[in-house]
C-alpha atoms as a PDB file:
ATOM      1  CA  UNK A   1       0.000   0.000   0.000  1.00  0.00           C
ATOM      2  CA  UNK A   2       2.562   2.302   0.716  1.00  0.00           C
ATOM      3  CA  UNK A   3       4.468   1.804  -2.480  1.00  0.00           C
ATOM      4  CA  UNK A   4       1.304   2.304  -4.617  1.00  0.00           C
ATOM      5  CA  UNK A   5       0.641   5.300  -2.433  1.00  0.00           C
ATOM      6  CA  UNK A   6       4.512   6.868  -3.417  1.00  0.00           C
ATOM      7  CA  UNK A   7       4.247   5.595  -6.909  1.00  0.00           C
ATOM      8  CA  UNK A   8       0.758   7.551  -6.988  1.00  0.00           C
ATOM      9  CA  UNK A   9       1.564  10.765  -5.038  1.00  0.00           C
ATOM     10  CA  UNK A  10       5.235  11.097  -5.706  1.00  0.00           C
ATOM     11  CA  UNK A  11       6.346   9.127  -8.707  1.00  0.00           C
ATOM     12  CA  UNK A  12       8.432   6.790  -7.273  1.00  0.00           C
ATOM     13  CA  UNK A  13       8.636   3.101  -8.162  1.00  0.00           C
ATOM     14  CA  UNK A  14      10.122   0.166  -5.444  1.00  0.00           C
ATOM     15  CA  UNK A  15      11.833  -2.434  -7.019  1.00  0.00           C
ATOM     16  CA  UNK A  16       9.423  -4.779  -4.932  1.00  0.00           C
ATOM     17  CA  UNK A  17       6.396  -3.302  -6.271  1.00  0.00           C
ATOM     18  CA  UNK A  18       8.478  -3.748  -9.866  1.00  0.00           C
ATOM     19  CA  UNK A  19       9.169  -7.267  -9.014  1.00  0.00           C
ATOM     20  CA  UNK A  20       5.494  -8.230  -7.991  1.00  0.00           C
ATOM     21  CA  UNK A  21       4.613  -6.458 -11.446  1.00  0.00           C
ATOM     22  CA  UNK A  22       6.743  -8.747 -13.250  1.00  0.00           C
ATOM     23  CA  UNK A  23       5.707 -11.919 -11.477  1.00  0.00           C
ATOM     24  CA  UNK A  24       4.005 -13.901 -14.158  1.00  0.00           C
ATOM     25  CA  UNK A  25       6.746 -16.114 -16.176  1.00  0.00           C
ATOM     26  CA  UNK A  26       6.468 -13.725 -19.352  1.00  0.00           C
ATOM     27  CA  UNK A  27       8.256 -11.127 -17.779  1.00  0.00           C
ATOM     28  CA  UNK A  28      10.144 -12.421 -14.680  1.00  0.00           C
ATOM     29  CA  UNK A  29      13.117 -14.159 -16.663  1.00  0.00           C
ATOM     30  CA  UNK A  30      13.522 -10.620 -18.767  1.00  0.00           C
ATOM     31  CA  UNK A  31      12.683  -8.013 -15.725  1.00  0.00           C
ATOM     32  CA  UNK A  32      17.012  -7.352 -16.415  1.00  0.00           C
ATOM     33  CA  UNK A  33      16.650  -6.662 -20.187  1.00  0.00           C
ATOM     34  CA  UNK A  34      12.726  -4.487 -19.698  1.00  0.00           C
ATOM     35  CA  UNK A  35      14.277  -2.649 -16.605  1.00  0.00           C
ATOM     36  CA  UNK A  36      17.668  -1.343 -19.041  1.00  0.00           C
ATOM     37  CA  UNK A  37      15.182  -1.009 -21.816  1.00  0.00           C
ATOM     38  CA  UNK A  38      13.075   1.433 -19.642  1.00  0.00           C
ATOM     39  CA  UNK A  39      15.713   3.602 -18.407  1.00  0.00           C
ATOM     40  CA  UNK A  40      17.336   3.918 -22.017  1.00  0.00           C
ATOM     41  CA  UNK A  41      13.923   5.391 -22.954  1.00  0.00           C
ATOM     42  CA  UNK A  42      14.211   7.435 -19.742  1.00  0.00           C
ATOM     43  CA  UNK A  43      10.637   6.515 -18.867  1.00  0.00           C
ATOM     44  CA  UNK A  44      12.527   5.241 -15.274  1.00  0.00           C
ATOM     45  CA  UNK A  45      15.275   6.922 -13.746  1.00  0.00           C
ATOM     46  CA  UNK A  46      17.704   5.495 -10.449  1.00  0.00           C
ATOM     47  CA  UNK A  47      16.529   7.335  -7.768  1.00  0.00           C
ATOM     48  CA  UNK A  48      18.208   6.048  -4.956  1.00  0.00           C
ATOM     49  CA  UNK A  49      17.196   3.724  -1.980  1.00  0.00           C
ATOM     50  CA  UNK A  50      14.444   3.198  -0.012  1.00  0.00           C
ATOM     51  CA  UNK A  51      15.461   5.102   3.331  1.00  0.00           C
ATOM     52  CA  UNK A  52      12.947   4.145   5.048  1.00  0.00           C
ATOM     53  CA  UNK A  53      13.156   0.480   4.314  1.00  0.00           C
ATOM     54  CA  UNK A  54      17.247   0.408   5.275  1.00  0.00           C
ATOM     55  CA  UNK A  55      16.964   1.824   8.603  1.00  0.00           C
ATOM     56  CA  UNK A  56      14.029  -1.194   9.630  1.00  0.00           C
ATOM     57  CA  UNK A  57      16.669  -3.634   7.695  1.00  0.00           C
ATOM     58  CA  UNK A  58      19.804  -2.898   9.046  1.00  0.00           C
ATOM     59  CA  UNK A  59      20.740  -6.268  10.848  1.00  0.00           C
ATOM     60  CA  UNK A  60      19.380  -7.829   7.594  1.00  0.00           C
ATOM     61  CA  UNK A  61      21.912  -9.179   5.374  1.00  0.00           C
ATOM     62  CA  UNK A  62      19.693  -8.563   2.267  1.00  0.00           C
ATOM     63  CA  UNK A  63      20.497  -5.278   0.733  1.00  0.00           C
ATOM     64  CA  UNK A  64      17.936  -2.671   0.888  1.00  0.00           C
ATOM     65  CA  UNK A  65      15.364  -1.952  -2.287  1.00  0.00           C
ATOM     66  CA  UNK A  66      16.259   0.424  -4.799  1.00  0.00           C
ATOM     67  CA  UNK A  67      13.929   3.345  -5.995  1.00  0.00           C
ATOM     68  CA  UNK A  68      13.202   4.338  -9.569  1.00  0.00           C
ATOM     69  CA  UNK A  69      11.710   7.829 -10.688  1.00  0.00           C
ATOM     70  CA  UNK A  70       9.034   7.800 -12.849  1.00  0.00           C
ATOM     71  CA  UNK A  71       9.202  11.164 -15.178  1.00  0.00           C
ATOM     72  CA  UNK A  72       5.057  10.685 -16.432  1.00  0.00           C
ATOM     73  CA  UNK A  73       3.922  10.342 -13.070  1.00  0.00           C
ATOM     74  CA  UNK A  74       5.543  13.342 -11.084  1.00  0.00           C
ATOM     75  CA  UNK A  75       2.714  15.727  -9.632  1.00  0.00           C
ATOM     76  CA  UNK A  76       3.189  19.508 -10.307  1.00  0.00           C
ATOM     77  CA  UNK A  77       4.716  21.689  -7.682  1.00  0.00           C
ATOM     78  CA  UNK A  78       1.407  21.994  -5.070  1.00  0.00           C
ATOM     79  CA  UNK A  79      -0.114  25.462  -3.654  1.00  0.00           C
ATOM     80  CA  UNK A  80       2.131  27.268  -1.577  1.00  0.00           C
ATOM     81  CA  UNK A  81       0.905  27.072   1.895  1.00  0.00           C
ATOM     82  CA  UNK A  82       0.343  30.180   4.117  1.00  0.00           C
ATOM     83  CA  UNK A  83       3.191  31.754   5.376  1.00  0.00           C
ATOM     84  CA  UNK A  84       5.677  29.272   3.872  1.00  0.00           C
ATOM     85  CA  UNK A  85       8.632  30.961   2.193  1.00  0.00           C
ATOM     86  CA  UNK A  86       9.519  31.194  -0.939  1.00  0.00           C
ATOM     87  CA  UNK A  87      12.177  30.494  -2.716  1.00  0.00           C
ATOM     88  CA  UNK A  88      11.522  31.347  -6.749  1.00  0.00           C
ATOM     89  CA  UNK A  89      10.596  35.150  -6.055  1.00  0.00           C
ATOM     90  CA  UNK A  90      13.316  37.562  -7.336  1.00  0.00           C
ATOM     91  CA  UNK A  91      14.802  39.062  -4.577  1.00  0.00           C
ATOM     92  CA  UNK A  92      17.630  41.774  -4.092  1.00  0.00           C
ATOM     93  CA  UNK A  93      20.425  39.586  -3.402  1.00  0.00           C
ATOM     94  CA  UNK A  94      18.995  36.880  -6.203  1.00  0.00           C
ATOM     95  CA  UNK A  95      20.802  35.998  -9.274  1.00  0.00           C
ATOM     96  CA  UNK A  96      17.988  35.218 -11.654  1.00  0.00           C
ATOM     97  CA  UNK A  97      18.513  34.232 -15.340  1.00  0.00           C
ATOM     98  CA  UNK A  98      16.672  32.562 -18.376  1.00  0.00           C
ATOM     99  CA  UNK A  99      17.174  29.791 -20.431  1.00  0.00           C
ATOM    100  CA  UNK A 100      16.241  28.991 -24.101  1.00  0.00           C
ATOM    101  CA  UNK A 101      16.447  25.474 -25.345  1.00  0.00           C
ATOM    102  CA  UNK A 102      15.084  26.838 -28.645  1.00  0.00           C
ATOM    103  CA  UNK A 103      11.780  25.997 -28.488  1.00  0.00           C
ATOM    104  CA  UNK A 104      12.238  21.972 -27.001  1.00  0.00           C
ATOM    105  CA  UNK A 105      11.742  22.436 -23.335  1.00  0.00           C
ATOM    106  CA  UNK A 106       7.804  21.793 -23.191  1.00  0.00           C
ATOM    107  CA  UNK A 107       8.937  18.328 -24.951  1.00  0.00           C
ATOM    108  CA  UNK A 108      11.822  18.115 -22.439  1.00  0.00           C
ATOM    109  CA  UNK A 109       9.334  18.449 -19.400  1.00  0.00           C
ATOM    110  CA  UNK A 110       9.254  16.317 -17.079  1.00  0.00           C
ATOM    111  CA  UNK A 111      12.416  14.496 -17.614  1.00  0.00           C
ATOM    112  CA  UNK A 112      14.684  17.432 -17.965  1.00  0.00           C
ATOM    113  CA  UNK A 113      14.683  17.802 -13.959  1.00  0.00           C
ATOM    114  CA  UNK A 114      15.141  14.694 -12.105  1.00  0.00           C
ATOM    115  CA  UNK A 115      17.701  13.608 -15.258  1.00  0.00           C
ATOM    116  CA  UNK A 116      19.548  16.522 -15.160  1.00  0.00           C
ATOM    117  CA  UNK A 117      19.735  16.778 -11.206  1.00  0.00           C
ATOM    118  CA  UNK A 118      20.833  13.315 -11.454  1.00  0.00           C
ATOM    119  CA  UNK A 119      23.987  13.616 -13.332  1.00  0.00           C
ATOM    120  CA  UNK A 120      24.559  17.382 -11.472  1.00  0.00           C
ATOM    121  CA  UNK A 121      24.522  15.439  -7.951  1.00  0.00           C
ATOM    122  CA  UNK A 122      27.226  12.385  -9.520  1.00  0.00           C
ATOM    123  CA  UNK A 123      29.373  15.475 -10.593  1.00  0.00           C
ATOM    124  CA  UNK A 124      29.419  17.926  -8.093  1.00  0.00           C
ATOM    125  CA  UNK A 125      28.965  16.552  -4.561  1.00  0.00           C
ATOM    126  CA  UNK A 126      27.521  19.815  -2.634  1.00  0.00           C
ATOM    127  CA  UNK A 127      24.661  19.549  -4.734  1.00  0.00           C
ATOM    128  CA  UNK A 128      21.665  18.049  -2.553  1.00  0.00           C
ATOM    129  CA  UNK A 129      18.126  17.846  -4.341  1.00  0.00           C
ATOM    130  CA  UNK A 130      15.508  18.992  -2.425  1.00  0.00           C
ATOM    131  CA  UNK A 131      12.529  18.483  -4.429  1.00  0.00           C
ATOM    132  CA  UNK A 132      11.664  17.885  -8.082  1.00  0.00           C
ATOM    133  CA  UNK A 133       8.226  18.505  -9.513  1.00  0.00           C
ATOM    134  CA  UNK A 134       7.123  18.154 -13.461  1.00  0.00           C
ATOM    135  CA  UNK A 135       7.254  22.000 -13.170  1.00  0.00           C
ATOM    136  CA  UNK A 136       9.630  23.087 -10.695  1.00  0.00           C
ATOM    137  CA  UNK A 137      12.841  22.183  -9.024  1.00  0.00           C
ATOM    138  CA  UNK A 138      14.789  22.668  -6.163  1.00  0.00           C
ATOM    139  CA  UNK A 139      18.068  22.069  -4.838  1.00  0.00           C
ATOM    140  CA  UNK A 140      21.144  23.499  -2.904  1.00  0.00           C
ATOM    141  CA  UNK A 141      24.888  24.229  -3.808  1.00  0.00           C
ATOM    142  CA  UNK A 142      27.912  25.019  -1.749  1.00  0.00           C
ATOM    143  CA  UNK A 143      29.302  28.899  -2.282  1.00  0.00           C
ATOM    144  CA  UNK A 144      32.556  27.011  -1.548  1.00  0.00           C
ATOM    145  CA  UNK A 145      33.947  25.174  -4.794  1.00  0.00           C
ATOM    146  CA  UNK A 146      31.534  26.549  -7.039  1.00  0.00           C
ATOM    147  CA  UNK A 147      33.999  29.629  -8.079  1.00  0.00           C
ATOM    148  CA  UNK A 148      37.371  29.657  -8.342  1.00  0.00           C
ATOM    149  CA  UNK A 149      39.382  31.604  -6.163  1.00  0.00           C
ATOM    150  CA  UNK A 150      36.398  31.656  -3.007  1.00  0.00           C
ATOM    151  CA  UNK A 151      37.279  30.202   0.501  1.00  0.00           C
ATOM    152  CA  UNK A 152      35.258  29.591   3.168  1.00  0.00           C
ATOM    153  CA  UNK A 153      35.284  31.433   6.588  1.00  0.00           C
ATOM    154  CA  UNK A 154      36.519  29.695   9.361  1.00  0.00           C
ATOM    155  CA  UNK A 155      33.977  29.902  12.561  1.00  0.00           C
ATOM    156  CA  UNK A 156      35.373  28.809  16.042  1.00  0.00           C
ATOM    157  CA  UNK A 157      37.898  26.218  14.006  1.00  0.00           C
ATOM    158  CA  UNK A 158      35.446  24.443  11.817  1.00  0.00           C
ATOM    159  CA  UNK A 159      35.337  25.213   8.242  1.00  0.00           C
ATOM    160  CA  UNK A 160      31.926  26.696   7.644  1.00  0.00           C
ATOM    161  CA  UNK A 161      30.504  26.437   3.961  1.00  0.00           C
ATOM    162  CA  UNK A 162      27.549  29.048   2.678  1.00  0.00           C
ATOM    163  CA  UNK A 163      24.967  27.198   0.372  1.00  0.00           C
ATOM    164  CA  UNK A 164      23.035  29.042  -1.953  1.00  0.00           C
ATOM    165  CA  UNK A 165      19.243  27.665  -2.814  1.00  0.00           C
ATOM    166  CA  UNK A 166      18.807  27.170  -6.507  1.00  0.00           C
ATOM    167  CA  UNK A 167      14.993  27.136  -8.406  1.00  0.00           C
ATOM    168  CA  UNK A 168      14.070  26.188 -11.441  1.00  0.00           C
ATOM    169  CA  UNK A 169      10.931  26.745 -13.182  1.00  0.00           C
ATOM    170  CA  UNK A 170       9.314  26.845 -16.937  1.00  0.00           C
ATOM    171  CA  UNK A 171       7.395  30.287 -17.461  1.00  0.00           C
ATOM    172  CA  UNK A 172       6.768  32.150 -20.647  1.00  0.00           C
ATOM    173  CA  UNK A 173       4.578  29.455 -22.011  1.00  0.00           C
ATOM    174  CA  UNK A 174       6.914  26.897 -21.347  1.00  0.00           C
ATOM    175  CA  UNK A 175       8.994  28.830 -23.574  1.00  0.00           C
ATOM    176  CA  UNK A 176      11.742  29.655 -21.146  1.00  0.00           C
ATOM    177  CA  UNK A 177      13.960  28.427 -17.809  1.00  0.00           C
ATOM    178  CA  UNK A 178      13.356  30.629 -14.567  1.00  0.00           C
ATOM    179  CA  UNK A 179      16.528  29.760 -12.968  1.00  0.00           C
ATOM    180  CA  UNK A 180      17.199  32.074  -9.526  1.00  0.00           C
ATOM    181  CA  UNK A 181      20.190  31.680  -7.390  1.00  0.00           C
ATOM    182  CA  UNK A 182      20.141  33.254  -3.467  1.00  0.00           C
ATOM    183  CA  UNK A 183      22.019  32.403  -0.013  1.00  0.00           C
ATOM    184  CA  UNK A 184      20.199  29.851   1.885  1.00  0.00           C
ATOM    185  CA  UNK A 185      19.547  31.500   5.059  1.00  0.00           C
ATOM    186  CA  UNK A 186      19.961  30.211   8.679  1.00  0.00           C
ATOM    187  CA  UNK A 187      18.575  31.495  12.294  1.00  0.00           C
ATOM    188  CA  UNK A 188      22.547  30.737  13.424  1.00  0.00           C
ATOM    189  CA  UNK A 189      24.043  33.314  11.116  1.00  0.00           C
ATOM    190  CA  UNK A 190      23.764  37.279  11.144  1.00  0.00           C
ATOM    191  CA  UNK A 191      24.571  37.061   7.091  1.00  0.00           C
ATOM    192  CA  UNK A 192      24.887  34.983   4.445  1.00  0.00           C
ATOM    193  CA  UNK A 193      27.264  35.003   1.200  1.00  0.00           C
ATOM    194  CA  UNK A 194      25.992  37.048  -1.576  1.00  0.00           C
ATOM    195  CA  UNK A 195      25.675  34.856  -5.071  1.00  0.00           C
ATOM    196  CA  UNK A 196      27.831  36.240  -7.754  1.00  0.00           C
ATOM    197  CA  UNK A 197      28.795  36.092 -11.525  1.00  0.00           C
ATOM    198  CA  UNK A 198      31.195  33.505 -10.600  1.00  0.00           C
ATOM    199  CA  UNK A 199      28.853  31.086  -9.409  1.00  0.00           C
ATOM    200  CA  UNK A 200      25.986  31.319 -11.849  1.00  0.00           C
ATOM    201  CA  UNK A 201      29.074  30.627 -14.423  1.00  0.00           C
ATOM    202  CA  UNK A 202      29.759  27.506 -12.445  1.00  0.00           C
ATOM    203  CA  UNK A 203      26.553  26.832 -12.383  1.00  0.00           C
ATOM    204  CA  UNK A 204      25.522  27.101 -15.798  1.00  0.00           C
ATOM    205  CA  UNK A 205      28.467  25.226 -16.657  1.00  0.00           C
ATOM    206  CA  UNK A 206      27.837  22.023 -14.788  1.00  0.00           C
ATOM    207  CA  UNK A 207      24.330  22.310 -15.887  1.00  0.00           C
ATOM    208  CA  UNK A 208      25.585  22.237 -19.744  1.00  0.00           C
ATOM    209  CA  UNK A 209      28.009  19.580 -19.295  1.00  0.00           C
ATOM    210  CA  UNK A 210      24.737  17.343 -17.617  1.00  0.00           C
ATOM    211  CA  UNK A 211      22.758  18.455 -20.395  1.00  0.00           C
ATOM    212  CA  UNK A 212      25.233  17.507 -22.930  1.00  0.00           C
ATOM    213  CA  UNK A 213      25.988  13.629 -21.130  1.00  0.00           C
ATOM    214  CA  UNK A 214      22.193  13.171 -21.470  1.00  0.00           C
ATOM    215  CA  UNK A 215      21.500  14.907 -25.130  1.00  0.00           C
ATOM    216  CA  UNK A 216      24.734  15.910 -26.785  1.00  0.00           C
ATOM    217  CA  UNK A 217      22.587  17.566 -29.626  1.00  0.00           C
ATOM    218  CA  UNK A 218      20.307  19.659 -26.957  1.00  0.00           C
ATOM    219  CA  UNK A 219      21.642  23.216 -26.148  1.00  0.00           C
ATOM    220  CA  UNK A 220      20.734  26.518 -24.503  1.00  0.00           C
ATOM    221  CA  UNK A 221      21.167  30.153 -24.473  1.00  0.00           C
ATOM    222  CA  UNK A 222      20.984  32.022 -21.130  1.00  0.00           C
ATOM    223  CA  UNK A 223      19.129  35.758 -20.805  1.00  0.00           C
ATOM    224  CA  UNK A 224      18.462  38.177 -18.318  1.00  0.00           C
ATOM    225  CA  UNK A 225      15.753  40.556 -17.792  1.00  0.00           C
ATOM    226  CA  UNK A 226      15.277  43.061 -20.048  1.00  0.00           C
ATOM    227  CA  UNK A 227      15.895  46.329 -17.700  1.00  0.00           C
ATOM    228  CA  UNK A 228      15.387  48.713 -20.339  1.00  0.00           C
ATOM    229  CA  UNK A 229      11.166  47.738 -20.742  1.00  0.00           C
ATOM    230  CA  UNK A 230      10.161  47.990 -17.456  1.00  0.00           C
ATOM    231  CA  UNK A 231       6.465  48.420 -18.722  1.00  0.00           C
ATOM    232  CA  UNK A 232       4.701  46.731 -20.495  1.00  0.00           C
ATOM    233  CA  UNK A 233       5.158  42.522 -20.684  1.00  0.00           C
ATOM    234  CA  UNK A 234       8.559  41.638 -19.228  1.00  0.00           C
ATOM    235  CA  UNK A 235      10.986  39.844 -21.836  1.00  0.00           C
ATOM    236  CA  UNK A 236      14.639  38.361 -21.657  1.00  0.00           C
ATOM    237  CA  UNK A 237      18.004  39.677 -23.370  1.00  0.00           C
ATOM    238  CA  UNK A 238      20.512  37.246 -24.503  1.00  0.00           C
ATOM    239  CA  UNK A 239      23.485  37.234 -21.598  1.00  0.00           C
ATOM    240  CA  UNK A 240      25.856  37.047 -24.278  1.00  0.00           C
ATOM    241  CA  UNK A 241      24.921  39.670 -25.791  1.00  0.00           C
ATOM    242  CA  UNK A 242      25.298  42.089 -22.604  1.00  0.00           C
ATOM    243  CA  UNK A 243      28.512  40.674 -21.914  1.00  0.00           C
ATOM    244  CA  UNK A 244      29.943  41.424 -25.105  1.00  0.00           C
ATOM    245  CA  UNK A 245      28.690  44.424 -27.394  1.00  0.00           C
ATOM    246  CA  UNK A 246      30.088  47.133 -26.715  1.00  0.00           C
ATOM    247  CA  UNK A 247      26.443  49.215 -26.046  1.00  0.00           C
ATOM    248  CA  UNK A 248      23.828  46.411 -25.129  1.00  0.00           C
ATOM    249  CA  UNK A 249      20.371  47.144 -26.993  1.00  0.00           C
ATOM    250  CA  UNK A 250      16.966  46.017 -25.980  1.00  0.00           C
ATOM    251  CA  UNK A 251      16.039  43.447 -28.677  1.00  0.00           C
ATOM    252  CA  UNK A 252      12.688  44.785 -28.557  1.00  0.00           C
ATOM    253  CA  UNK A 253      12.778  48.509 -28.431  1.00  0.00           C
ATOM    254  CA  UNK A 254      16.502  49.150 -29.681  1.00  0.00           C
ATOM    255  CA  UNK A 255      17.073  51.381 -26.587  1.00  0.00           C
ATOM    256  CA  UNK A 256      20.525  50.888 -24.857  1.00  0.00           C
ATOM    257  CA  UNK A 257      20.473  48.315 -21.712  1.00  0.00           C
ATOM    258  CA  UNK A 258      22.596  50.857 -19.055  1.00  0.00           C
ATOM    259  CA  UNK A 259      21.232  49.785 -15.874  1.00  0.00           C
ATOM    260  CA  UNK A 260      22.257  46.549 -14.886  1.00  0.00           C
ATOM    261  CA  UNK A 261      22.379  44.438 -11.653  1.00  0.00           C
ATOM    262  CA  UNK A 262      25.661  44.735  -9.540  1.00  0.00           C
ATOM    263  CA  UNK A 263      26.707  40.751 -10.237  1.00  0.00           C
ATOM    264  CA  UNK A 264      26.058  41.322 -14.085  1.00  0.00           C
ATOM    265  CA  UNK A 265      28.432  44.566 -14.042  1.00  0.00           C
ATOM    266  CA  UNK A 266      30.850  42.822 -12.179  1.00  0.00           C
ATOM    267  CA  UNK A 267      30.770  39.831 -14.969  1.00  0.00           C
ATOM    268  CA  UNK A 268      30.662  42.254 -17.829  1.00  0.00           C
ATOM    269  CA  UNK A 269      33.627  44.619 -16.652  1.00  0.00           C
ATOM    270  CA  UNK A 270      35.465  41.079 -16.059  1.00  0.00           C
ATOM    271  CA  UNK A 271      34.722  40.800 -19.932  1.00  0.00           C
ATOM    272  CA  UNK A 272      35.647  44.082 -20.833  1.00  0.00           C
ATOM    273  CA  UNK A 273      37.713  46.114 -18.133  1.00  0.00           C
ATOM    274  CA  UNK A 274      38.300  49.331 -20.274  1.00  0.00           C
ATOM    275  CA  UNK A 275      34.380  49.729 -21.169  1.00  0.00           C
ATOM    276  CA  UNK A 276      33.171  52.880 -19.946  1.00  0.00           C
ATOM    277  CA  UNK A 277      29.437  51.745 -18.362  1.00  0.00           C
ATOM    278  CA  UNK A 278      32.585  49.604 -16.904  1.00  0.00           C
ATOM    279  CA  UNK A 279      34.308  52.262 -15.456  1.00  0.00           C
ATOM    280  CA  UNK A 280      30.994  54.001 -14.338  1.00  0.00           C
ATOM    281  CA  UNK A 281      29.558  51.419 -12.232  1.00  0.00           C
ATOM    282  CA  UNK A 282      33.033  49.948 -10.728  1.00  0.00           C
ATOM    283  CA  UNK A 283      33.192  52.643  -7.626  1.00  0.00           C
ATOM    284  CA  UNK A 284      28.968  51.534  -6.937  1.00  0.00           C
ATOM    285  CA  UNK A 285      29.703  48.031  -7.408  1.00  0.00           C
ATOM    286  CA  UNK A 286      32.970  47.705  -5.321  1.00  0.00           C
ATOM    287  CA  UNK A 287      30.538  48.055  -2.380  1.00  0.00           C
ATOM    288  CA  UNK A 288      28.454  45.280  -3.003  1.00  0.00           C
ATOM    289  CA  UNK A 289      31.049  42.800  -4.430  1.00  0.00           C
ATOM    290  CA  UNK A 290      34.372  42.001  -2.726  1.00  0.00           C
ATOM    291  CA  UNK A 291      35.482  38.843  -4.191  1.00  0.00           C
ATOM    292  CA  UNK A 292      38.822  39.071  -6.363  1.00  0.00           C
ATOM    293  CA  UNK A 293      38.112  38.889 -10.148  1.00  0.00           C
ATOM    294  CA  UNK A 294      41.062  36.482 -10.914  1.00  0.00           C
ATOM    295  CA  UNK A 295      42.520  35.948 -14.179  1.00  0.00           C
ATOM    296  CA  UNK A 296      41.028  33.004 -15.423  1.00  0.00           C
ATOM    297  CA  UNK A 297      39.780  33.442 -18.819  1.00  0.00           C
ATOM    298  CA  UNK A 298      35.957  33.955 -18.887  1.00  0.00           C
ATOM    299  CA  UNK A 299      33.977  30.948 -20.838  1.00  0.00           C
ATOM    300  CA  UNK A 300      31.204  30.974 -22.880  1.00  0.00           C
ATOM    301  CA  UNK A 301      30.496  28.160 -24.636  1.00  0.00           C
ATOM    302  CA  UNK A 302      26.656  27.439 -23.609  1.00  0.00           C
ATOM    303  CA  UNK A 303      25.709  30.868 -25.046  1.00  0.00           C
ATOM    304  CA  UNK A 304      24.922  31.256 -28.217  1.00  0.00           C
ATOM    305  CA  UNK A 305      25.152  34.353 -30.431  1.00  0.00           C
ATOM    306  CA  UNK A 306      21.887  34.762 -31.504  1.00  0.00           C
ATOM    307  CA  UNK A 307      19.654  36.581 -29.093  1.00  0.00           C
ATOM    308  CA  UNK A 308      17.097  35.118 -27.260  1.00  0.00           C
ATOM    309  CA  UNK A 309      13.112  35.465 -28.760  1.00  0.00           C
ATOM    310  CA  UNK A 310      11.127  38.227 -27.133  1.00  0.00           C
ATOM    311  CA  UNK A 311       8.963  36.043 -25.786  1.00  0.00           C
ATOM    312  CA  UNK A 312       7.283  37.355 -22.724  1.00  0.00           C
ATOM    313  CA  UNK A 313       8.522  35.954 -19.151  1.00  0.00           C
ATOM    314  CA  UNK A 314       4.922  36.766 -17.223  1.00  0.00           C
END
């Protein structure tokens, strides 16, 4: 009962209930060969163990039962209750950016997030999935080892990491990625470490290179918010684009982007040091941003030149 009840509510198969499914003689001498068949045509994914079945288990010598995902059968994201927080709302000290997968990610849904997240969490270890939805997704990241150059604060002798909470949601028709990046706060500490240019790069990085080891021919362009139409419906810029013209333009109106969030001026005058918005923004920005700017060579390959659609993001 419980297993249908998972299987139902949460999309998650027991091997057992599997097993008992493949009972009859037709299928139990080829449940190997249909189980690798099914997760080559991603319609189950390895999800794990069953947690709560290991700790009654644990003097057993039998090993515990694995879990499978199912993609078709994960429930949207439910109501928010009252006074919950949340975590997908741009905020001040969020890094929020859009992707494009060129007009594939309503056929990508629901499998892009738990097969995605599941290559992410083999690749980088601080990555801990909280919850996966067919519409939305959440998980954490360490600040430490995401960017290059960072190091963590030491507290009382023990090495004390910042995480950052990462969501990830369709919107614009299913058009576009919401992806938003902010500290994950705690009642123990007075503040928490600011999300920067350097870790979204990380980010999007690891995110291509999963993308890539589960559909080499699937990419994506990443946008921000259009600052310059602030009526009106809201629409993305490419990223690459604001990183490297020389004057940024709205794609829609063909007025110049100059106002621009403090982590995206830090990135861009890491792109192009002698610009003059550059040079105008670096004495506001040195206030918000103290981590050193390195010289590792800035890369860009999961953006592509042509700028994002104006498709609306409300």
């Amino acid at each position: 009962t419980r297993h249908l009840a998972e299987l139902r509510d949460r999309g998650l198969l027991h091997s057992e209930l599997l097993s008992a499914i493949w009972r009859p003689k037709i299928f139990a001498r080829h449940q190997r060969q249909l189980l690798e068949l099914l997760q080559a045509l991603d319609l189950l994914l390895p999800w794990g163990h069953d947690r709560q079945q290991s700790c009654t288990t644990l003097q057993s010598t039998r090993p515990p039962a694995e879990l499978f995902l199912v993609p078709a059968l994960l429930p949207p994201r439910p109501p928010r209750q009252p006074g919950e927080g949340r975590h997908d709302v741009a905020e001040d000290d969020a890094v929020v950016v859009f992707l494009d997968f060129h007009g594939l990610l309503d056929r990508l849904l629901p499998t892009l997030f738990p097969r995605v997240l599941s290559l992410l969490s083999r690749s980088e270890a601080a990555i801990q999935i909280l919850s996966v939805h067919a519409n939305h997704a959440l998980f954490t990241t360490s600040a430490q080892g995401q960017a290059r150059g960072d190091c963590a604060r030491s507290l009382g002798g023990r090495r004390h990491v910042h995480k950052f909470i990462v969501s990830m949601q369709p919107c614009a028709g299913n058009e576009l990625l919401r992806c938003s990046m902010r500290a994950k706060r705690t009642s123990t500490e007075a503040s928490s470490a600011r999300p920067s240019w350097r870790h979204l790069d990380r980010l999007l990085h690891a995110f291509r290179d999963a993308l890539a080891t589960w559909m080499p021919r699937i990419g994506f362009k990443a946008g921000v918010r259009c600052p310059v139409c602030a009526s009106g419906r809201a629409h993305p810029v490419d990223l690459h684009c604001v990183l490297r013209d020389d004057v940024p333009l709205c794609p829609r109106s063909g007025e110049p982007i100059e106002e621009l969030p403090p982590w995206l001026l830090e990135w861009r005058g890491h792109c192009r040091p002698h610009s003059p918005s550059v040079q105008e923004g670096r004495s506001a920005m040195a206030e918000l941003c103290s981590e050193p700017t390195g010289d590792s060579g800035l890369h860009v390959e999961y953006m592509y030149a042509s700028p994002i659609d104006v498709a609306a993001l409300d």
